[in-house]
Protein backbone atom coordinates (compact mmCIF):
# COMPACT_ATOMS: atom_id res chain seq x y z
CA UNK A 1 16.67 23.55 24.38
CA UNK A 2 14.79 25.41 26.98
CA UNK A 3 12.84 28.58 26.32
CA UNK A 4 13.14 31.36 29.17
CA UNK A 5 10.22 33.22 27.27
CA UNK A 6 7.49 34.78 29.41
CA UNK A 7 4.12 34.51 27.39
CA UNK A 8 0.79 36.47 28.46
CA UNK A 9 -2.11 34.10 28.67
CA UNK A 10 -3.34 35.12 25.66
CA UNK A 11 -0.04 34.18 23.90
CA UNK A 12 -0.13 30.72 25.64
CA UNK A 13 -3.69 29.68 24.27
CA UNK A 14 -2.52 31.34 20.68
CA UNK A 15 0.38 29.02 20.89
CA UNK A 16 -1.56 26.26 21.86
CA UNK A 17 -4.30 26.42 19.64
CA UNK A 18 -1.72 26.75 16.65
CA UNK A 19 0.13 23.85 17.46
CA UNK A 20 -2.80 22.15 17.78
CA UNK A 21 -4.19 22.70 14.50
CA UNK A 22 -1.40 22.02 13.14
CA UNK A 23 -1.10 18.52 14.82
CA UNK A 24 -4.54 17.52 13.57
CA UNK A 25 -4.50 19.09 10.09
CA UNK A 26 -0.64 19.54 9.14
CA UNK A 27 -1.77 22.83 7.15
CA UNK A 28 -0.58 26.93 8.29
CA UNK A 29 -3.46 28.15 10.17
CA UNK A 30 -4.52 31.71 10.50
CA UNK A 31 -6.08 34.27 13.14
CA UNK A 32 -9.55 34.00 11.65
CA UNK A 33 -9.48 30.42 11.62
CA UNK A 34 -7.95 29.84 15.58
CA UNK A 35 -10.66 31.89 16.90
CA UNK A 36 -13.73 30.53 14.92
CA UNK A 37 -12.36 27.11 16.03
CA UNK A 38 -10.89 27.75 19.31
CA UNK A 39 -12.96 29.90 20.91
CA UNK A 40 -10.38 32.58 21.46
CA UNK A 41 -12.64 35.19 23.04
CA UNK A 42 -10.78 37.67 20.92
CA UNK A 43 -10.98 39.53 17.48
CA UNK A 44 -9.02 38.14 14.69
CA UNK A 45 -6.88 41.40 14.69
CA UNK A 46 -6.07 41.14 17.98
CA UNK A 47 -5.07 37.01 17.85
CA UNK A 48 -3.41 38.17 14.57
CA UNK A 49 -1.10 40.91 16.67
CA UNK A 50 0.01 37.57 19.19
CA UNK A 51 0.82 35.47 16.06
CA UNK A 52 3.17 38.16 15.21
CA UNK A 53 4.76 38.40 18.71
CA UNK A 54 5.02 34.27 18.64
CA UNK A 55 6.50 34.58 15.34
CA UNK A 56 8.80 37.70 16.14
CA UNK A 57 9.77 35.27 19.19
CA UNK A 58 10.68 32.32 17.17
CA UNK A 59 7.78 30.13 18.08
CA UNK A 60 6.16 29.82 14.87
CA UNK A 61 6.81 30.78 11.24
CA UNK A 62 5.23 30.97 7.87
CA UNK A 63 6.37 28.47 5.23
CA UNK A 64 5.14 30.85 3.17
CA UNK A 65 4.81 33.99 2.62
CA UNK A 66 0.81 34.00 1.84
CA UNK A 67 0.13 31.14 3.96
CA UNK A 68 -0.53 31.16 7.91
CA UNK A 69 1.44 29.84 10.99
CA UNK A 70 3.17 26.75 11.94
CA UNK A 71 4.72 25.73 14.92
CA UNK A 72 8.86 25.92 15.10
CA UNK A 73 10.74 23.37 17.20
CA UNK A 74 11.05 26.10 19.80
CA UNK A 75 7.31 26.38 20.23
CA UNK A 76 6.62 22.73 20.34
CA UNK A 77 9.16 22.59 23.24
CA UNK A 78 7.06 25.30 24.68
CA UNK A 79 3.57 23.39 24.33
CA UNK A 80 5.20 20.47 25.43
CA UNK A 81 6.90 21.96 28.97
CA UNK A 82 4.29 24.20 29.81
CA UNK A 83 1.02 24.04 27.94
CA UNK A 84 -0.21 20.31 28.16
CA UNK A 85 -0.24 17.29 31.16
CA UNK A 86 0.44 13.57 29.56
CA UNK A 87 -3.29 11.90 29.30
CA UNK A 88 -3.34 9.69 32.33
CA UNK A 89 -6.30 8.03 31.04
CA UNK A 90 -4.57 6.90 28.33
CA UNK A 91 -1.67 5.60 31.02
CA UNK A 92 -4.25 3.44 32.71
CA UNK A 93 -5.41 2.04 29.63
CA UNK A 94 -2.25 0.99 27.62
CA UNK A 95 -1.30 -0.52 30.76
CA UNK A 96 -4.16 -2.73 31.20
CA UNK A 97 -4.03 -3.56 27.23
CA UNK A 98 -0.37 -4.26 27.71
CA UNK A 99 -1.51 -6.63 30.35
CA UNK A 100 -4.23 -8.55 28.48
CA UNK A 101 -2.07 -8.90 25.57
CA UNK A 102 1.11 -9.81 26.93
CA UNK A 103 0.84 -12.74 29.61
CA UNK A 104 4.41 -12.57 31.51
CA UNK A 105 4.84 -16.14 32.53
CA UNK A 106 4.44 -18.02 28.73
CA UNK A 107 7.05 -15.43 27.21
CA UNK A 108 10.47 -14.65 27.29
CA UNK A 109 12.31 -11.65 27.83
CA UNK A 110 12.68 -10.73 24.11
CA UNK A 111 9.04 -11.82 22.92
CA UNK A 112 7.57 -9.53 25.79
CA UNK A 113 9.63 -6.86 24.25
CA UNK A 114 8.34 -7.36 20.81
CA UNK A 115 4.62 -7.84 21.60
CA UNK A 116 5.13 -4.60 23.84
CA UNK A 117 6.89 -2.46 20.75
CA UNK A 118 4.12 -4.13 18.57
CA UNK A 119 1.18 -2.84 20.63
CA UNK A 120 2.67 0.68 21.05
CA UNK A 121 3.75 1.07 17.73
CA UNK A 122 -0.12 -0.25 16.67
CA UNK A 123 -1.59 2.49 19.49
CA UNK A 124 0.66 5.28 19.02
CA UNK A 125 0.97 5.37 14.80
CA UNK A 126 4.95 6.34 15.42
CA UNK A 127 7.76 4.07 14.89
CA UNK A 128 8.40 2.29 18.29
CA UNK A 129 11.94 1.65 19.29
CA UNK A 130 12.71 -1.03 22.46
CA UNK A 131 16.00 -1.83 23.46
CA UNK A 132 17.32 -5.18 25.04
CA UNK A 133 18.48 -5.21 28.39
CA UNK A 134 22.08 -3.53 28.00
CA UNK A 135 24.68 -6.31 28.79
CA UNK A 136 26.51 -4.59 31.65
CA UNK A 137 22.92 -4.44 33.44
CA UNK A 138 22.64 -7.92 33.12
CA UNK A 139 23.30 -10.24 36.25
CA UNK A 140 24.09 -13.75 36.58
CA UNK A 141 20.71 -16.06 38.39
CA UNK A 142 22.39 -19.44 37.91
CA UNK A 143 24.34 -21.94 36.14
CA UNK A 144 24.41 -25.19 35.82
CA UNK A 145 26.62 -28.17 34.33
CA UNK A 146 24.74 -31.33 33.38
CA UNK A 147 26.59 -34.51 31.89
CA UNK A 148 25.61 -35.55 28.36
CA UNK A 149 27.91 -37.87 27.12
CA UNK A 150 31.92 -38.73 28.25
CA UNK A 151 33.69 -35.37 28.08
CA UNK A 152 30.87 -33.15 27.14
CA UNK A 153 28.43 -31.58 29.35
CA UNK A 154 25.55 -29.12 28.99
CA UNK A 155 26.13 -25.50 30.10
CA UNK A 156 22.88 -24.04 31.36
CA UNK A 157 22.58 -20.21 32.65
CA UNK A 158 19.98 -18.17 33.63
CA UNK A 159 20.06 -14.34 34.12
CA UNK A 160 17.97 -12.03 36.51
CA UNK A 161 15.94 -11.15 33.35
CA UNK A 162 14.86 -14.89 33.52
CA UNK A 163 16.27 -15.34 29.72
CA UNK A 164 18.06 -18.75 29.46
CA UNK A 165 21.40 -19.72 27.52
CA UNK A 166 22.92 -22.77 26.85
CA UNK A 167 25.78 -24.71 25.27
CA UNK A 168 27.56 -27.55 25.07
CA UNK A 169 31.38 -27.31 25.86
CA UNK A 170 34.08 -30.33 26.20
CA UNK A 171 35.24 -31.40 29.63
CA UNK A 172 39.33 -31.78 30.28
CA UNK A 173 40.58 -34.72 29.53
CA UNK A 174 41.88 -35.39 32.65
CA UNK A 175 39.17 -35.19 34.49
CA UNK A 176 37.38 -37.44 32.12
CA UNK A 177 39.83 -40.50 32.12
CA UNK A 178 39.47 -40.49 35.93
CA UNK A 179 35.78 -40.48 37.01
CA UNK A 180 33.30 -42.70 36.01
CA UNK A 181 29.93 -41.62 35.01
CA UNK A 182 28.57 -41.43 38.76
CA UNK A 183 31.28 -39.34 40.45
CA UNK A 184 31.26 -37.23 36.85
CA UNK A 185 27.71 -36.00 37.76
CA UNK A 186 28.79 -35.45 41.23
CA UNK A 187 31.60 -33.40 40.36
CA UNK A 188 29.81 -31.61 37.73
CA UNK A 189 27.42 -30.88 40.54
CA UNK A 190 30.08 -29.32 43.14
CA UNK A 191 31.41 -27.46 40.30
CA UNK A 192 28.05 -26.15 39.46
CA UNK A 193 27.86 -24.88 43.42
CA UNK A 194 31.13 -23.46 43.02
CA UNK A 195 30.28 -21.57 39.93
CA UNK A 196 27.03 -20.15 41.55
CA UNK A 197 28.61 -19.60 44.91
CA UNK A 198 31.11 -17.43 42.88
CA UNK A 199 28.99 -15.80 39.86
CA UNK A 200 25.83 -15.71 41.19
CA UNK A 201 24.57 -11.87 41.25
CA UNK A 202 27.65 -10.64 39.57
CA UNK A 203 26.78 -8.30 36.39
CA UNK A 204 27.66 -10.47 33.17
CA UNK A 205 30.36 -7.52 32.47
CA UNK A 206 32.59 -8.10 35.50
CA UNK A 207 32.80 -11.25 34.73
CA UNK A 208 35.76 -10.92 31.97
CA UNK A 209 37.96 -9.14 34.92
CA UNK A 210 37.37 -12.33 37.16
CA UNK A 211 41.00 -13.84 38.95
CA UNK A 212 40.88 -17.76 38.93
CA UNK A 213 44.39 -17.93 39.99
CA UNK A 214 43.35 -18.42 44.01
CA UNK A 215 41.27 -21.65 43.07
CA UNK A 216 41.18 -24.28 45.60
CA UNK A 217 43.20 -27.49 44.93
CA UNK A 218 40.90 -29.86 43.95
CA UNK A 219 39.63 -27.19 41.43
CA UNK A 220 43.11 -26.77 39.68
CA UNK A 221 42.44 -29.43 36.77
CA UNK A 222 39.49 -27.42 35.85
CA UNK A 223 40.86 -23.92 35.61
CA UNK A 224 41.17 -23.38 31.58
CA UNK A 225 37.33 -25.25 31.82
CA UNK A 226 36.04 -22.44 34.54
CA UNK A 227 37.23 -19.69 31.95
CA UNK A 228 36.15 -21.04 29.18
CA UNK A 229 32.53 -21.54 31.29
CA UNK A 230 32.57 -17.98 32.03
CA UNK A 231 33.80 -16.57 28.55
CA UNK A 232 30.99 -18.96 26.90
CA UNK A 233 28.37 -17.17 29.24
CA UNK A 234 29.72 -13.44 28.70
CA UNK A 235 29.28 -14.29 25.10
CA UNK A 236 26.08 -15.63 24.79
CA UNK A 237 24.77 -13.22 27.15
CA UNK A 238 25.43 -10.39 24.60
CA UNK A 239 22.49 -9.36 22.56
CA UNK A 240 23.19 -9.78 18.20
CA UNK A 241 23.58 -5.78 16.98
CA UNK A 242 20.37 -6.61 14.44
CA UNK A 243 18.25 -7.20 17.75
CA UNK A 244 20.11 -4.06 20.32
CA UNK A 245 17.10 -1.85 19.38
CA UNK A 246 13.51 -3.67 18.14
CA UNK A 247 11.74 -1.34 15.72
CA UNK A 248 8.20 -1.55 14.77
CA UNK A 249 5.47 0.55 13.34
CA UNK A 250 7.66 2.30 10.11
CA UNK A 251 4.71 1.24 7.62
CA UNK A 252 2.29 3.46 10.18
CA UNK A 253 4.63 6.81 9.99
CA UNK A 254 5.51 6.94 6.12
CA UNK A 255 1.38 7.17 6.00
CA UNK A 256 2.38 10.59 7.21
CA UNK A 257 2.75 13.99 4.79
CA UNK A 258 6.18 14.82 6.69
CA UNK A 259 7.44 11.06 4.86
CA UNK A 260 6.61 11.34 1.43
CA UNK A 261 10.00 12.56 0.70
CA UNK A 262 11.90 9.37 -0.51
CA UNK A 263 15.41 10.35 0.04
CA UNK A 264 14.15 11.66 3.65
CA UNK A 265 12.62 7.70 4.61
CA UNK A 266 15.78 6.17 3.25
CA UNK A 267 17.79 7.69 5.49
CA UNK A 268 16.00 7.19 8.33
CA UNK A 269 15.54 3.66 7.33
CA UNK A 270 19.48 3.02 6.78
CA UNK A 271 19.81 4.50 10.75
CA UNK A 272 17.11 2.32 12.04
CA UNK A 273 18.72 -0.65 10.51
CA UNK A 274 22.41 -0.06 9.41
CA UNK A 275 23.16 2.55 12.25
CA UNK A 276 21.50 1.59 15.38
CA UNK A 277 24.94 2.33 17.76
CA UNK A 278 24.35 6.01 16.87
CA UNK A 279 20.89 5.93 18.04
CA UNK A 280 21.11 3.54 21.01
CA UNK A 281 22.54 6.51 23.24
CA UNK A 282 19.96 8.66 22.55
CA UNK A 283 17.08 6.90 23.47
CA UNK A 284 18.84 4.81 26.38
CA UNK A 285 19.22 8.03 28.84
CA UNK A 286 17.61 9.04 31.86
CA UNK A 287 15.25 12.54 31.94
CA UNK A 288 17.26 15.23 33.14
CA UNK A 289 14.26 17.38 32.79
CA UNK A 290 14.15 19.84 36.10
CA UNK A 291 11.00 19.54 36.14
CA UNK A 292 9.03 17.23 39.38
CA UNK A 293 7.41 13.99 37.98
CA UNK A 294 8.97 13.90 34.43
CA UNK A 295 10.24 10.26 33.71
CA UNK A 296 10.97 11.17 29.97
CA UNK A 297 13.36 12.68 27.70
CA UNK A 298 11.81 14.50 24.77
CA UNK A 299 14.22 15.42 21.96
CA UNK A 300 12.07 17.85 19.38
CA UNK A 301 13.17 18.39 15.82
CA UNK A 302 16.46 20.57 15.76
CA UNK A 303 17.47 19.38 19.66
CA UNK A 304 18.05 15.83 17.88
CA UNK A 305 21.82 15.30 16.76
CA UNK A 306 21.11 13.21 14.42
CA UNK A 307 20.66 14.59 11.09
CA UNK A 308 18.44 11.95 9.73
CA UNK A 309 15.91 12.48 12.50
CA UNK A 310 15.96 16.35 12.59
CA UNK A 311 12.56 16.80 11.16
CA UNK A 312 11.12 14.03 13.66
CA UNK A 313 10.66 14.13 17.62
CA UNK A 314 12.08 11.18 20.15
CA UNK A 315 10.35 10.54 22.74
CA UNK A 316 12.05 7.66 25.38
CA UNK A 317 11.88 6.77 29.24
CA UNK A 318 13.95 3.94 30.43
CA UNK A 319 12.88 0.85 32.12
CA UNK A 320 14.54 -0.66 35.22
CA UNK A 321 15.01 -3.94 37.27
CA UNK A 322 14.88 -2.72 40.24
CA UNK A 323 15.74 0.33 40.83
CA UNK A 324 18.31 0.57 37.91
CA UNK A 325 17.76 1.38 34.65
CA UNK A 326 18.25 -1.74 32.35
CA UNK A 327 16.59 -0.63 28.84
CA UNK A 328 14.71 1.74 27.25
CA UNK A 329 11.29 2.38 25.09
CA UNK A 330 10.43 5.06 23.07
CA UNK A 331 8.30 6.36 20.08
CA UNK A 332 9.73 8.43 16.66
CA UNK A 333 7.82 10.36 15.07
CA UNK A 334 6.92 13.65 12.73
CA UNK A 335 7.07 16.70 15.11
CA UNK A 336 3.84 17.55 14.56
CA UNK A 337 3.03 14.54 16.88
CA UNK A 338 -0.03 14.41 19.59
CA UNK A 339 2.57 14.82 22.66
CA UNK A 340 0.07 14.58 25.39
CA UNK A 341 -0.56 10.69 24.13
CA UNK A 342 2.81 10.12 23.28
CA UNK A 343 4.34 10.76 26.55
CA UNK A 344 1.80 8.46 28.31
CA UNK A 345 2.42 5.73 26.15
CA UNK A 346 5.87 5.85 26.60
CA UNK A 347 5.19 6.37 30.06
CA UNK A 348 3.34 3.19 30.22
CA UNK A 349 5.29 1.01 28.01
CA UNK A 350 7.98 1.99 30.42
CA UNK A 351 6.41 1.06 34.02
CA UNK A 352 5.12 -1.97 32.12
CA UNK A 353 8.03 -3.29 31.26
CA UNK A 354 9.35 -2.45 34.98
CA UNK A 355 7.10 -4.40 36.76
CA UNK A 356 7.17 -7.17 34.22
CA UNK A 357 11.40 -7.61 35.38
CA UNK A 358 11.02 -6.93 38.68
């Protein structure tokens, strides 16, 4: 939803100052009160006249018919394109906190992601919403067989996100009645080379589509084994459902006066945890905002599809490995959310999380 609207400059700082006040006080606000706390440099009557023109326009409303203005979806998506400029300030210092918090090298891929979501969620007072590294982003490091008893060995792979997997899987049993224990590690070892010289860098998805049927000779014996190697690392490599999208922070939001509705918080509790493949696409997408510099996609109110979260903006930038886009982070929340802070955290979490796989 984009607004073609041409505002005066008085309209703009109307619009502004209304959304603001709503954002810090969630009550209707009228003329007299904008310009004694605005400084409006304008009567009452005449701020009154560009309420009505907003309102006329479809940028705010009155939820009742006594009571002053609020902001509608379409003038949040108004404030939010052209009447505010994400707090770098606030960039620079969730980043550094992010940093002191979070130490890279004693974590692993999906404890980084959950101290992350738990510091932005604690910062931002809006549900946070992380998603694991979506499997068909995913790329083989290494693998590695190692013997641990007669018949069984150890499969250990690594992916480029540094998370490891392992399992333990039953060697043929003709290969097994003819080595002993030292050529079994050795041929464990050139199998290990052959899986790497064949896997390694290949996105865990391909993998499935793989032909073994042009193996060399002495690799013949060991063709069910290879698949099952490479169907036992496409499986573990897929993220549970329960852990696709971490959530944090719901105890923050409910604090506010847009939750207090209990059939309202149980359904967006039952999407959070019962319906996550609905929400997964809409946070894990790239801007396509036209606009130079914008790394986020901001879904406000009525623009979301979901009914559950139609009273409640999305904010979500995706984080890459790379250059390509691997996951994503973003914040839910009330509409009447500070955007300006929003949009930097999410901004931050994001290149955080960047630098952190790359």
């Amino acid at each position: 939803m984009r607004s073609q609207l041409n505002l005066t400059n008085r309209q703009q700082k109307v619009l502004w100052a209304t959304v603001r006040h709503y954002i810090a006080t969630a009550e209707p606000v009228g003329s007299e009160a904008l310009v004694k706390e605005y400084n409006l440099s304008a009567s009452p009557a005449t701020i009154r006249n560009a309420m009505s023109v907003l309102e006329k326009s479809g940028l705010l409303y009155q939820p009742h018919t006594s009571a002053g203005r609020v902001p509608s979806d379409s003038g949040y998506r108004i404030y939010v394109d052209q009447l505010i400029t994400p707090s770098s300030e606030l960039t620079l210092q969730v980043e550094q906190l992010l940093g002191d918090r979070l130490k890279r090298e004693d974590w692993s891929l999906e404890a980084l992601l959950r101290g992350a979501a738990q510091i932005l969620a604690t910062v931002s007072g809006y549900i946070t919403l992380i998603t694991m590294p979506q499997t068909n982003t995913i790329h083989l490091r290494h693998v590695q067989l190692v013997p641990v008893d007669p018949g069984r060995v150890m499969l250990i792979f690594v992916t480029d996100s540094y998370e490891t997997h392992s399992a333990l899987m039953d060697l043929p049993e003709s290969a097994t009645a003819e080595l002993d224990t030292e050529l079994m590690e050795r041929e464990l070892q050139i199998l290990s080379n052959f899986l790497n010289s064949h896997l390694r860098g290949r996105a865990i998805a391909e993998l499935s589509s793989l032909d073994w049927g042009e193996l060399d000779r002495e690799f013949k014996r060991y063709a069910d084994f290879l698949k099952a190697v490479v169907t036992e690392v496409s499986r573990r490599s897929h993220a549970p459902v329960s852990t696709q999208i971490m959530v944090t922070g719901l105890a923050e939001v409910l604090r506010q006066p847009e939750f207090s509705e209990l059939n309202q918080v149980q359904t967006i509790i039952h999407l959070l945890e019962e319906e996550q493949h609905q929400l997964l696409p809409l946070i894990f997408e790239q801007s396509e905002s036209d606009q130079p510099g914008k790394r986020v996609t901001i879904r406000i109110g009525s623009e979301n599809p979901l009914e559950p979260i139609r009273t409640c903006t999305l904010i979500s930038s995706t984080y890459c490995r790379g250059a390509m886009p691997v996951g994503s982070v973003g914040v839910l929340g009330p509409t009447r959310m500070v955007y300006e802070n929003a949009i930097a955290l999410v901004e931050a979490a994001a290149d955080y999380l960047s630098d952190a796989l790359s």
